[in-house]
Protein backbone atom coordinates (compact mmCIF):
# COMPACT_ATOMS: atom_id res chain seq x y z
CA UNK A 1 31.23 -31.94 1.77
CA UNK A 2 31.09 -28.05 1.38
CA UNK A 3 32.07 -28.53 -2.69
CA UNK A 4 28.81 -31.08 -3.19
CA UNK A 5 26.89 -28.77 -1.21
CA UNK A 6 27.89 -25.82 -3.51
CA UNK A 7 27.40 -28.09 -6.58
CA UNK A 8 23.84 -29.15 -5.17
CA UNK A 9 23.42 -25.14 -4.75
CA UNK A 10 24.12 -24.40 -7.93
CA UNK A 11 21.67 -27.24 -9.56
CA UNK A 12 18.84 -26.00 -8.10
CA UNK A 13 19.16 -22.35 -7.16
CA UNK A 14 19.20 -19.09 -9.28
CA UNK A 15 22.67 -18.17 -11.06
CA UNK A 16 21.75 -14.36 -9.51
CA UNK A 17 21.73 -15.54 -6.10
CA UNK A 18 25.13 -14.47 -5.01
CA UNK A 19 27.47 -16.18 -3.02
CA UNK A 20 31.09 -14.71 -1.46
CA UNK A 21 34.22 -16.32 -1.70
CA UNK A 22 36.20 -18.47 -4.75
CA UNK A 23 35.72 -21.40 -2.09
CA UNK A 24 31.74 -20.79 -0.97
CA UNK A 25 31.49 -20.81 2.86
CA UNK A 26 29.29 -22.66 4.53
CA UNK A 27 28.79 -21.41 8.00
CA UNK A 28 27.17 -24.53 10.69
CA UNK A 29 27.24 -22.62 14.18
CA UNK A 30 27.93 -19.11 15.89
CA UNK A 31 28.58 -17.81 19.26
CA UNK A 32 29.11 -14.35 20.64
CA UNK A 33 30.99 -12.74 17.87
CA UNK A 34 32.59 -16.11 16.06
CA UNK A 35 30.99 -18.39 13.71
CA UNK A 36 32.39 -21.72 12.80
CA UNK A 37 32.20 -23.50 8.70
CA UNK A 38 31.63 -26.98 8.03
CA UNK A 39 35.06 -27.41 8.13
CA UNK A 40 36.03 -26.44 11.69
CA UNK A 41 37.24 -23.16 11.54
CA UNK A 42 36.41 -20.67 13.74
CA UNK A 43 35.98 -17.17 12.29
CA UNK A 44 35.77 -13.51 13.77
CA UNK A 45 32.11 -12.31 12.37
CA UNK A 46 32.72 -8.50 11.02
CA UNK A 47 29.37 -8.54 8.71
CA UNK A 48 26.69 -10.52 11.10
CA UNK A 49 24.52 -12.03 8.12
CA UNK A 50 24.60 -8.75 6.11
CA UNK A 51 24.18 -6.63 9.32
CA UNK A 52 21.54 -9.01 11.07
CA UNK A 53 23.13 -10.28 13.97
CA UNK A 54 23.16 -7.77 15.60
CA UNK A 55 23.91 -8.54 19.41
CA UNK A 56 25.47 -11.72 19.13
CA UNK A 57 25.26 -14.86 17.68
CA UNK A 58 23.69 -17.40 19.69
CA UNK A 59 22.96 -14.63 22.40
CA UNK A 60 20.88 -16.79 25.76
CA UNK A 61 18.37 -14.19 26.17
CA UNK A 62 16.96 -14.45 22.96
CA UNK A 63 17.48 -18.22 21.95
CA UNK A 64 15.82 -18.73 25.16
CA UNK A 65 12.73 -16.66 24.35
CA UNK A 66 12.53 -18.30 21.52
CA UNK A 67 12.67 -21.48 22.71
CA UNK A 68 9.51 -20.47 25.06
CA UNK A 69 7.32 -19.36 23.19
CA UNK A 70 8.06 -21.78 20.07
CA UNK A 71 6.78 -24.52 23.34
CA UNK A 72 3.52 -22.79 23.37
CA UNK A 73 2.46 -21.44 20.01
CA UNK A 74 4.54 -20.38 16.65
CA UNK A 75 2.03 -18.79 14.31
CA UNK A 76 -1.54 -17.33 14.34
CA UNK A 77 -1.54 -14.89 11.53
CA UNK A 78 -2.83 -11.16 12.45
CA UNK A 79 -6.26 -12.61 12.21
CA UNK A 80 -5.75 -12.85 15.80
CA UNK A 81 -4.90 -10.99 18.93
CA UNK A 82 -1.22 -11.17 19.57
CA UNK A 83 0.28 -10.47 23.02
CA UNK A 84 4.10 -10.43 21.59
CA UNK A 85 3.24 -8.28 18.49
CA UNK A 86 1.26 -6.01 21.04
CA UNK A 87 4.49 -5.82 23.14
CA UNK A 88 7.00 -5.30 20.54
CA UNK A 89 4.46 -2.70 18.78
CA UNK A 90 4.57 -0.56 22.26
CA UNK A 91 8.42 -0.61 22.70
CA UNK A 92 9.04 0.36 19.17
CA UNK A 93 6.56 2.91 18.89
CA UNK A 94 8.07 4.35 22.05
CA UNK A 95 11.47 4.68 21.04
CA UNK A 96 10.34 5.83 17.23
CA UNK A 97 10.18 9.47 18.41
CA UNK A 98 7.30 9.90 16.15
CA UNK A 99 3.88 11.36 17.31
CA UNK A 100 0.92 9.01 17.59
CA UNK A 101 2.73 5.99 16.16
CA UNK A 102 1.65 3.02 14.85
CA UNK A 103 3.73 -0.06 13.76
CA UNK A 104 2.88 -2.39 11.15
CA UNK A 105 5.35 -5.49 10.80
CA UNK A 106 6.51 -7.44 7.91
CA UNK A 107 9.18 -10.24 8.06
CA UNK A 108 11.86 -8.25 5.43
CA UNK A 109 13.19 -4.94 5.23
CA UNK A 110 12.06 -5.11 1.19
CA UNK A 111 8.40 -5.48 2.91
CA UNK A 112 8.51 -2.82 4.98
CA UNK A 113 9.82 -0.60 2.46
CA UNK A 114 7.35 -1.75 -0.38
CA UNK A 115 4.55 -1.16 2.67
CA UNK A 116 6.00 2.54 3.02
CA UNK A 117 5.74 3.14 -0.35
CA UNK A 118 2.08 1.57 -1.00
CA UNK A 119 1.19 4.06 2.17
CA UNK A 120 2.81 7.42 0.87
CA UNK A 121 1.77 7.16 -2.65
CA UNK A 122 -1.78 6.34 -1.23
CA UNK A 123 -2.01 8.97 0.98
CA UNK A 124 -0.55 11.68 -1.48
CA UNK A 125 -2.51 10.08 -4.48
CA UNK A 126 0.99 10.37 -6.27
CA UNK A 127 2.99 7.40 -7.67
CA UNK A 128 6.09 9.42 -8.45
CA UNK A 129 8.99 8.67 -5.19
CA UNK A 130 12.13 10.43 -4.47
CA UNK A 131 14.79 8.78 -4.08
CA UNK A 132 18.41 8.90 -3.54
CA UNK A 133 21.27 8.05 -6.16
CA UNK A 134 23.48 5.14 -5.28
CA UNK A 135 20.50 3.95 -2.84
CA UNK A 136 19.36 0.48 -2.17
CA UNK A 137 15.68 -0.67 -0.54
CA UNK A 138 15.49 -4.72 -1.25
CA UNK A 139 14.41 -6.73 -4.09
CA UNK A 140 11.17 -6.64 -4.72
CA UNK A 141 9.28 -5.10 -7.79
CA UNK A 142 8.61 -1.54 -6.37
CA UNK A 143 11.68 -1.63 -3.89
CA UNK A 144 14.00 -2.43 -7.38
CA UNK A 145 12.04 0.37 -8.88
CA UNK A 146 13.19 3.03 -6.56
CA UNK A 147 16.83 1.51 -6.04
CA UNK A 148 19.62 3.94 -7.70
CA UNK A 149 22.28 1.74 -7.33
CA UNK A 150 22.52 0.11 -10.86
CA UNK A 151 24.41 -3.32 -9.15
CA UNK A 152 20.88 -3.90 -7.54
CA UNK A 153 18.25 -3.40 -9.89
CA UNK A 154 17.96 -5.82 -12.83
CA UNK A 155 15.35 -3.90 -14.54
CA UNK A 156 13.31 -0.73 -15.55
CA UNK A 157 10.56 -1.18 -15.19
CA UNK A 158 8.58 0.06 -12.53
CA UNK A 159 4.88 0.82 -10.64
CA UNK A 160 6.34 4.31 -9.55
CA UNK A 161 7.89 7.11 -11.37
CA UNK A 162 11.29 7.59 -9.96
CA UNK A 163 13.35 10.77 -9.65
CA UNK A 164 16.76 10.64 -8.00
CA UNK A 165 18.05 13.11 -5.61
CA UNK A 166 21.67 14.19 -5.34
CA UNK A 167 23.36 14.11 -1.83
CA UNK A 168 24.13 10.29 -0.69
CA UNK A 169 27.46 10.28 -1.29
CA UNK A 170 29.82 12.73 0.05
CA UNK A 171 32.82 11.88 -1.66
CA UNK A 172 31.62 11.58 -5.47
CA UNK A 173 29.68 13.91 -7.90
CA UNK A 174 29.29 17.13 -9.39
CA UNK A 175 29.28 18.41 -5.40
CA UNK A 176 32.10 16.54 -4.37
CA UNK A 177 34.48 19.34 -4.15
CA UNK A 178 32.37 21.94 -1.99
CA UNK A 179 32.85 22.02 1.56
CA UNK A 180 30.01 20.88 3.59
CA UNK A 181 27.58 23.53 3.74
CA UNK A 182 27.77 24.25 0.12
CA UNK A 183 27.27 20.67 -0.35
CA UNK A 184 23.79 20.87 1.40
CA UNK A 185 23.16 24.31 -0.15
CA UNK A 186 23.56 22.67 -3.56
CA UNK A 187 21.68 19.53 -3.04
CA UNK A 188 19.02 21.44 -1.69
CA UNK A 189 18.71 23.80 -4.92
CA UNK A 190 18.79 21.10 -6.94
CA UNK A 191 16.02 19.20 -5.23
CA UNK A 192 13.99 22.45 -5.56
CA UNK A 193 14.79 22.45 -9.54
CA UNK A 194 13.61 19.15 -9.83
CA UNK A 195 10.44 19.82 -7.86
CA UNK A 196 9.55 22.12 -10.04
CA UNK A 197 9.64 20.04 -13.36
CA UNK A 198 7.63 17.61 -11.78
CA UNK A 199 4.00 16.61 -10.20
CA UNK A 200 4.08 16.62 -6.76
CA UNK A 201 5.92 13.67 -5.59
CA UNK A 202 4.35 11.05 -2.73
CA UNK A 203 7.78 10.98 -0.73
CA UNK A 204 11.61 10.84 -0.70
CA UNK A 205 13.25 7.70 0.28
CA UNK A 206 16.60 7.56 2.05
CA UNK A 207 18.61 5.87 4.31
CA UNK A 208 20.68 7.80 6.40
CA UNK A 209 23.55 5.97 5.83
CA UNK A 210 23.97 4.10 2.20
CA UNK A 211 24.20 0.43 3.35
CA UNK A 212 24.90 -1.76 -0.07
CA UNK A 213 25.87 1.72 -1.57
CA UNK A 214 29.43 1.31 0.53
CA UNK A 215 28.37 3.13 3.85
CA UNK A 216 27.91 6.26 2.19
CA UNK A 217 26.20 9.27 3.44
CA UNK A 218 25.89 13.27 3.55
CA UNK A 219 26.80 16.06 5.98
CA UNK A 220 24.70 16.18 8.85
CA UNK A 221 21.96 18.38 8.43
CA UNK A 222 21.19 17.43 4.75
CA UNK A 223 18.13 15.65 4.72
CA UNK A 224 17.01 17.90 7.52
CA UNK A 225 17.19 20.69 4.75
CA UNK A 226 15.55 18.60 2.57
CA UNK A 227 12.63 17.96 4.54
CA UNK A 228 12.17 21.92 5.25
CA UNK A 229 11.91 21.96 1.03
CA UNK A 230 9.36 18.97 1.14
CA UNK A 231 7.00 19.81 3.92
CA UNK A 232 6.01 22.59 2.31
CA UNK A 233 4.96 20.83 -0.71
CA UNK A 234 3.23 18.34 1.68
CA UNK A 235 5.63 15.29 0.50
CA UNK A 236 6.73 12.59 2.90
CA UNK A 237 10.03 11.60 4.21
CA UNK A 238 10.49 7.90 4.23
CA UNK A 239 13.61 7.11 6.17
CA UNK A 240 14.80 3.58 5.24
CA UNK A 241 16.62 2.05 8.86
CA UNK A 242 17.01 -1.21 7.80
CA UNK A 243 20.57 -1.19 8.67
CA UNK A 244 21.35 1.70 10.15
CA UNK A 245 18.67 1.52 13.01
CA UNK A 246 18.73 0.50 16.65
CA UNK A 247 21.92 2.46 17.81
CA UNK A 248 24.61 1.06 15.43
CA UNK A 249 25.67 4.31 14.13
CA UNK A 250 26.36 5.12 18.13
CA UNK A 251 25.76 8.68 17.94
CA UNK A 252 21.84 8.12 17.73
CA UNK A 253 19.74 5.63 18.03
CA UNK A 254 18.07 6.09 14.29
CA UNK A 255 20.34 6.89 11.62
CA UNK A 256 17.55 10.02 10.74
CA UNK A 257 18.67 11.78 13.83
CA UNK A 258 22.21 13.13 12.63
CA UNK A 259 19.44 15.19 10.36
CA UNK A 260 16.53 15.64 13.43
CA UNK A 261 16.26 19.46 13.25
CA UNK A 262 12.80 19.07 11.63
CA UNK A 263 11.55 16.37 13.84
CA UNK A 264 11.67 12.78 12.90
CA UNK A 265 10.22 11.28 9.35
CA UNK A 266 6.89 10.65 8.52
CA UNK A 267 7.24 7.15 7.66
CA UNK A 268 10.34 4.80 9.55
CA UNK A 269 11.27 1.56 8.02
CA UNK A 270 13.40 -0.47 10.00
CA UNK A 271 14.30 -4.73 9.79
CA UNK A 272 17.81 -6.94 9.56
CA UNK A 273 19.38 -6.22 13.03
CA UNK A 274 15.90 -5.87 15.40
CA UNK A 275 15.50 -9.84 15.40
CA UNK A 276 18.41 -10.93 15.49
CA UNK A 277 18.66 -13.03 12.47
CA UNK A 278 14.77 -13.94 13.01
CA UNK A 279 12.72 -12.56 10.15
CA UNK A 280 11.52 -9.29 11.77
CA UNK A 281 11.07 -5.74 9.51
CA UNK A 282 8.17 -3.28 9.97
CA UNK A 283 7.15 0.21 9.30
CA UNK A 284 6.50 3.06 11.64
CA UNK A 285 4.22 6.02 10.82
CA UNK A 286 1.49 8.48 11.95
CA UNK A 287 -1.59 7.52 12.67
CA UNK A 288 -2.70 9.32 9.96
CA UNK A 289 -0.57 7.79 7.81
CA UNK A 290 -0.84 4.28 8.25
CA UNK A 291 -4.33 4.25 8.42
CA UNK A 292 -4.87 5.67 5.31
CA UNK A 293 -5.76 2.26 3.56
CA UNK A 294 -9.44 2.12 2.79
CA UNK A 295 -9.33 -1.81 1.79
CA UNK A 296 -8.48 -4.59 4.37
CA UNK A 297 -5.26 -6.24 4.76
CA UNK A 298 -3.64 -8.91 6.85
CA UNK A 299 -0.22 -10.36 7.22
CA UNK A 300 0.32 -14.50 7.59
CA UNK A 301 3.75 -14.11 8.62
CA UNK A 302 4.83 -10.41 9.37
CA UNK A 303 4.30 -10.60 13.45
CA UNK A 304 4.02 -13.81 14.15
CA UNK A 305 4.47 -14.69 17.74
CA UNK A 306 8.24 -16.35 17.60
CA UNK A 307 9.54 -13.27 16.13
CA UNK A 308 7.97 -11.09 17.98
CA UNK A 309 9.33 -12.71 21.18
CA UNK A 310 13.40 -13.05 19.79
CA UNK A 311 12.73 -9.36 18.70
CA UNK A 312 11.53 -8.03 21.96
CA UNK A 313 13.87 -10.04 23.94
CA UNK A 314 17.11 -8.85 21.55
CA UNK A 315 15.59 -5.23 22.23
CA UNK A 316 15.84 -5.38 25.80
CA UNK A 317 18.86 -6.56 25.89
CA UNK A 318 20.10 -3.22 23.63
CA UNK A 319 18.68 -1.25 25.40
CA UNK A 320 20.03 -2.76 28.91
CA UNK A 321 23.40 -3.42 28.14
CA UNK A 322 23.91 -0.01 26.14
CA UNK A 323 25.14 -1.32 23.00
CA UNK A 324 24.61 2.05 21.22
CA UNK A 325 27.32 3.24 23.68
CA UNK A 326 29.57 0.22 22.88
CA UNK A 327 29.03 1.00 19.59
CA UNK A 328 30.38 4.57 19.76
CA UNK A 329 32.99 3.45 22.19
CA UNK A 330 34.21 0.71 20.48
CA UNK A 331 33.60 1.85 16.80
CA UNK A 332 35.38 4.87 16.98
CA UNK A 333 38.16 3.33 18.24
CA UNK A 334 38.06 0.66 15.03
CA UNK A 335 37.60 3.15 12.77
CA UNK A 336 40.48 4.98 13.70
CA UNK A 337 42.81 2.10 13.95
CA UNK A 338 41.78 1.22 10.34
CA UNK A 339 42.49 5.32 9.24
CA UNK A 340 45.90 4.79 10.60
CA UNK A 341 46.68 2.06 8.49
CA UNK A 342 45.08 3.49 5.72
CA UNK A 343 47.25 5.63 5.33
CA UNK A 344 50.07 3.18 4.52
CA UNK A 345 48.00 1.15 1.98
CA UNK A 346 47.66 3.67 -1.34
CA UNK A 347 45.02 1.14 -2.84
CA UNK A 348 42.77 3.01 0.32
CA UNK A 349 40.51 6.16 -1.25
CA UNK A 350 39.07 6.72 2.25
CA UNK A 351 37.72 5.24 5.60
CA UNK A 352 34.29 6.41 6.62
CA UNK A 353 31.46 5.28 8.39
CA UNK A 354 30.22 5.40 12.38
CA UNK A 355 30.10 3.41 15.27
CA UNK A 356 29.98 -0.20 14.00
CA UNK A 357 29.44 0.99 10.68
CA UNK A 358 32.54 1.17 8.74
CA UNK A 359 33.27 1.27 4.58
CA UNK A 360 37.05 0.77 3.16
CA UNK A 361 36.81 2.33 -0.31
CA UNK A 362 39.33 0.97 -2.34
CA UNK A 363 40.66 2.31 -5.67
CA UNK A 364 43.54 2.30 -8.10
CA UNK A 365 46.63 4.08 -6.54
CA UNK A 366 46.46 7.33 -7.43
CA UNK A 367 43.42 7.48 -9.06
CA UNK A 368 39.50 7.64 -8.17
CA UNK A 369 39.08 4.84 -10.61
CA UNK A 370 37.34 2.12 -8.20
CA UNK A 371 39.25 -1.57 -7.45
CA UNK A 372 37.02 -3.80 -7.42
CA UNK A 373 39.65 -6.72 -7.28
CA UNK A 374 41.19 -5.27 -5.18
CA UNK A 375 38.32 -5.47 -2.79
CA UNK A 376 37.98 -9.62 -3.93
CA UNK A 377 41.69 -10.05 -3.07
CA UNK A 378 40.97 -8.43 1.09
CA UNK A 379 37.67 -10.52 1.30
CA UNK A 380 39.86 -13.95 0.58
CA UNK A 381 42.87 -12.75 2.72
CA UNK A 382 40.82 -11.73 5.53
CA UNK A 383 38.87 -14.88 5.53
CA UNK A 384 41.78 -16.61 5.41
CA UNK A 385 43.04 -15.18 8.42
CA UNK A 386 40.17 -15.87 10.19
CA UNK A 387 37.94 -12.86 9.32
CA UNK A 388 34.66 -12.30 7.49
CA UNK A 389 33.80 -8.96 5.87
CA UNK A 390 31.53 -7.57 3.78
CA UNK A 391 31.56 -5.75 0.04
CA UNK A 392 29.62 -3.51 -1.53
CA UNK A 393 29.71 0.26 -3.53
CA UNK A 394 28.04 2.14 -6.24
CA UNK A 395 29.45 2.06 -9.45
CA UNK A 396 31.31 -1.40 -8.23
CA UNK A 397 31.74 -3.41 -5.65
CA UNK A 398 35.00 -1.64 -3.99
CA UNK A 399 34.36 -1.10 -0.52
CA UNK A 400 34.81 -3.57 2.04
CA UNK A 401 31.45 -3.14 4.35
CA UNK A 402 32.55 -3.67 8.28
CA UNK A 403 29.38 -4.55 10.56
CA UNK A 404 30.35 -6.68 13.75
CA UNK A 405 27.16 -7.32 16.22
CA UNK A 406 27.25 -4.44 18.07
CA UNK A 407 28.93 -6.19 21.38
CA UNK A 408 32.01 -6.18 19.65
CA UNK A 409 34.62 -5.44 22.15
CA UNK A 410 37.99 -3.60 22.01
CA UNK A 411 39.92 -6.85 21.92
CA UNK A 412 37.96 -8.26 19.28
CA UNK A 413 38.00 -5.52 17.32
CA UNK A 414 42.22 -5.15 17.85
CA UNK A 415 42.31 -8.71 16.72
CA UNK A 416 39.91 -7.83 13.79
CA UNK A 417 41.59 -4.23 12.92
CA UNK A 418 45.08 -6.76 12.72
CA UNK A 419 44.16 -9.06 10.09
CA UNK A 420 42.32 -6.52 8.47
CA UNK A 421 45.97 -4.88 8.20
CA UNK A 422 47.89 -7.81 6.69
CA UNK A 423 45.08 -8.67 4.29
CA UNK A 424 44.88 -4.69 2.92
CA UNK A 425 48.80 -5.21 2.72
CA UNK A 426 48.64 -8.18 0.48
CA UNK A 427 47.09 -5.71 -2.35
């Protein structure tokens, strides 16, 4: 059944819509942290729909929300005054950390980031964006356009004038080799050399934490620095939380806080894990800043009451049951387990990441050179033993991306961390 659904795929889909596995799965129900395929088999969930699931699968609270307010009314458009969107709107802005917020949402994290970037550059009156090298920030035609990650962005051609940034990946570069504060120092100078070959830029993108770049990211401080360089220039700092928002990191709720010295960003974007696999994304910003637009705009979808309900409901239960804590707790503890055996694989360049945010880069013994088979051979072994993982990197797709729903606990993630082992071993 699974093979004449992949054949039926394939007929009428595009060829660039990728799927993982030799043997495409197709996955029919989920609960807690498993998920089941057509064919039975129960599987330990280590990726939650690209980092979407982010409680649980299947989690009462917010089916049950769902269920509610589906009984009374789906969809009104924005046209209309929304109690959920309200609701959601209040807690959000409330946790942002930003001054006078207001919350605009879409229903991808590609929206919200396109939205960002239509308010900075209109606000600045500059189309030219910052942005970071090995970055990712969705799919559409202006997200593409400021995506340095060259896996992820089929073409050139762009609405903005794009200038990439060092500093998103620790590990690679020219600034690989400098210890940490000389990493920021020379970041930082060579953000100030570029500013000064260039029009004033509308903002620098980033995400705090490289998601399809392989869980990358700088010392803590660095974009911290950089904003110091920017505000006084008067350019924005867009930070892109699409998958590294709502405590998963478990040190801080937003991923922008491990660089907070300046105060939080102008302009958050955040989406994938806030709804729960419901289509929920949205932007954060001044007041200032959002209402910059001087033309009227709606949204049919972005908001829409059924969403707003699984998302407030799935936020709730966060912030009651203190998943950033169990991601911290429970994280660490993966991460380390993984480090330790590590060590005894030599196809491993390095384990990184935080909380229930891990990367396995993989590369040829010996070498820096980057294994990308090597990485296709762990995804099959580990699904065969009853785990699913994710993939992902910069110049290919060599790490192995690890993103359980963040109620993980310690004996899933022992049972996880095991099969893990065997399926690095089978290198």
């Amino acid at each position: 059944m699974t093979k004449d659904l992949f054949g039926r795929h394939r007929a009428v889909l595009p060829d660039w819509l990728a799927l993982y596995y030799e043997d495409p799965l197709e996955i029919t129900h989920g609960e807690g942290r498993h998920v089941w395929d057509a064919a039975g088999n129960k599987y330990l969930d280590f990726f939650g729909g690209i980092l979407t699931t982010m409680t649980a699968h299947a989690l009462p609270e917010v089916t049950k929300a769902v269920s509610e307010q589906a009984g009374r009314i789906i969809h009104s458009s924005t046209l209309y005054l929304n109690r959920p969107m309200v609701e959601l709107a209040e807690r959000v802005a409330h946790v942002s950390a930003i001054p006078d917020a207001r919350v605009f949402f879409t229903t991808s994290g590609t929206e919200a980031n396109d939205t960002a970037l239509l308010l900075a550059t209109a606000h600045r009156r500059s189309n030219t964006v910052l942005a970071m090298r090995n970055s990712y920030h969705g799919r559409s035609f202006g997200s593409v356009g400021i995506t340095g990650n060259r896996g992820w962005s089929p073409t050139s051609l762009s609405p903005l004038q794009t200038l990439y940034v060092h500093g998103g990946v620790r590990t690679r570069g020219p600034y690989a080799h400098l210890d940490d504060r000389d990493f920021i120092d020379a970041c930082v100078e060579d953000l100030k050399d570029l500013l000064g070959h260039t029009r004033p830029p509308a903002a620098l993108i980033a995400e705090p934490v490289q998601g399809v770049g392989g869980f990358t990211s700088p010392p803590d401080g660095l974009y911290a620095a950089f904003r110091e360089v920017l505000h006084e220039r008067g350019v924005l700092w867009i930070a892109d939380e699409v998958q590294t928002g709502w405590g998963r990191t478990g040190e801080h709720f937003w991923g922008w806080q491990a660089h907070g010295r300046s105060g939080p960003p102008d302009i958050v974007t955040f989406a994938k894990g806030i709804g729960n696999g419901m289509t929920v994304g949205g932007v954060i910003a001044r007041a200032e800043i959002m209402n910059c637009l001087d033309a009227n705009s709606i949204s049919t979808f972005g908001g829409t009451q059924v969403t707003m309900a699984a998302g407030l409901a799935n936020l709730t239960y966060l912030l009651e049951h203190d998943l950033q804590g169990n991601a911290r707790r429970v994280g660490g503890m993966l991460i380390e387990r993984l480090r330790a055996v590590a060590a005894q694989v030599p196809h491993v360049r390095e384990v990184r990441g935080r909380g229930l945010m891990i990367g396995i880069e993989l590369a040829r013994p010996g070498t820096d050179e980057a294994a990308p088979e090597a990485a296709s051979t762990v995804l099959e072994e580990a699904r065969a033993g009853g785990l699913l993982i994710g993939k992902g990197g910069g110049h290919s797709t060599s790490v192995l991306r690890v993103a359980p729903p963040m109620s993980l606990t310690v004996a899933e993630a022992e049972e996880g961390a095991a099969i893990l082992e065997r399926a690095l071993r089978s290198i």
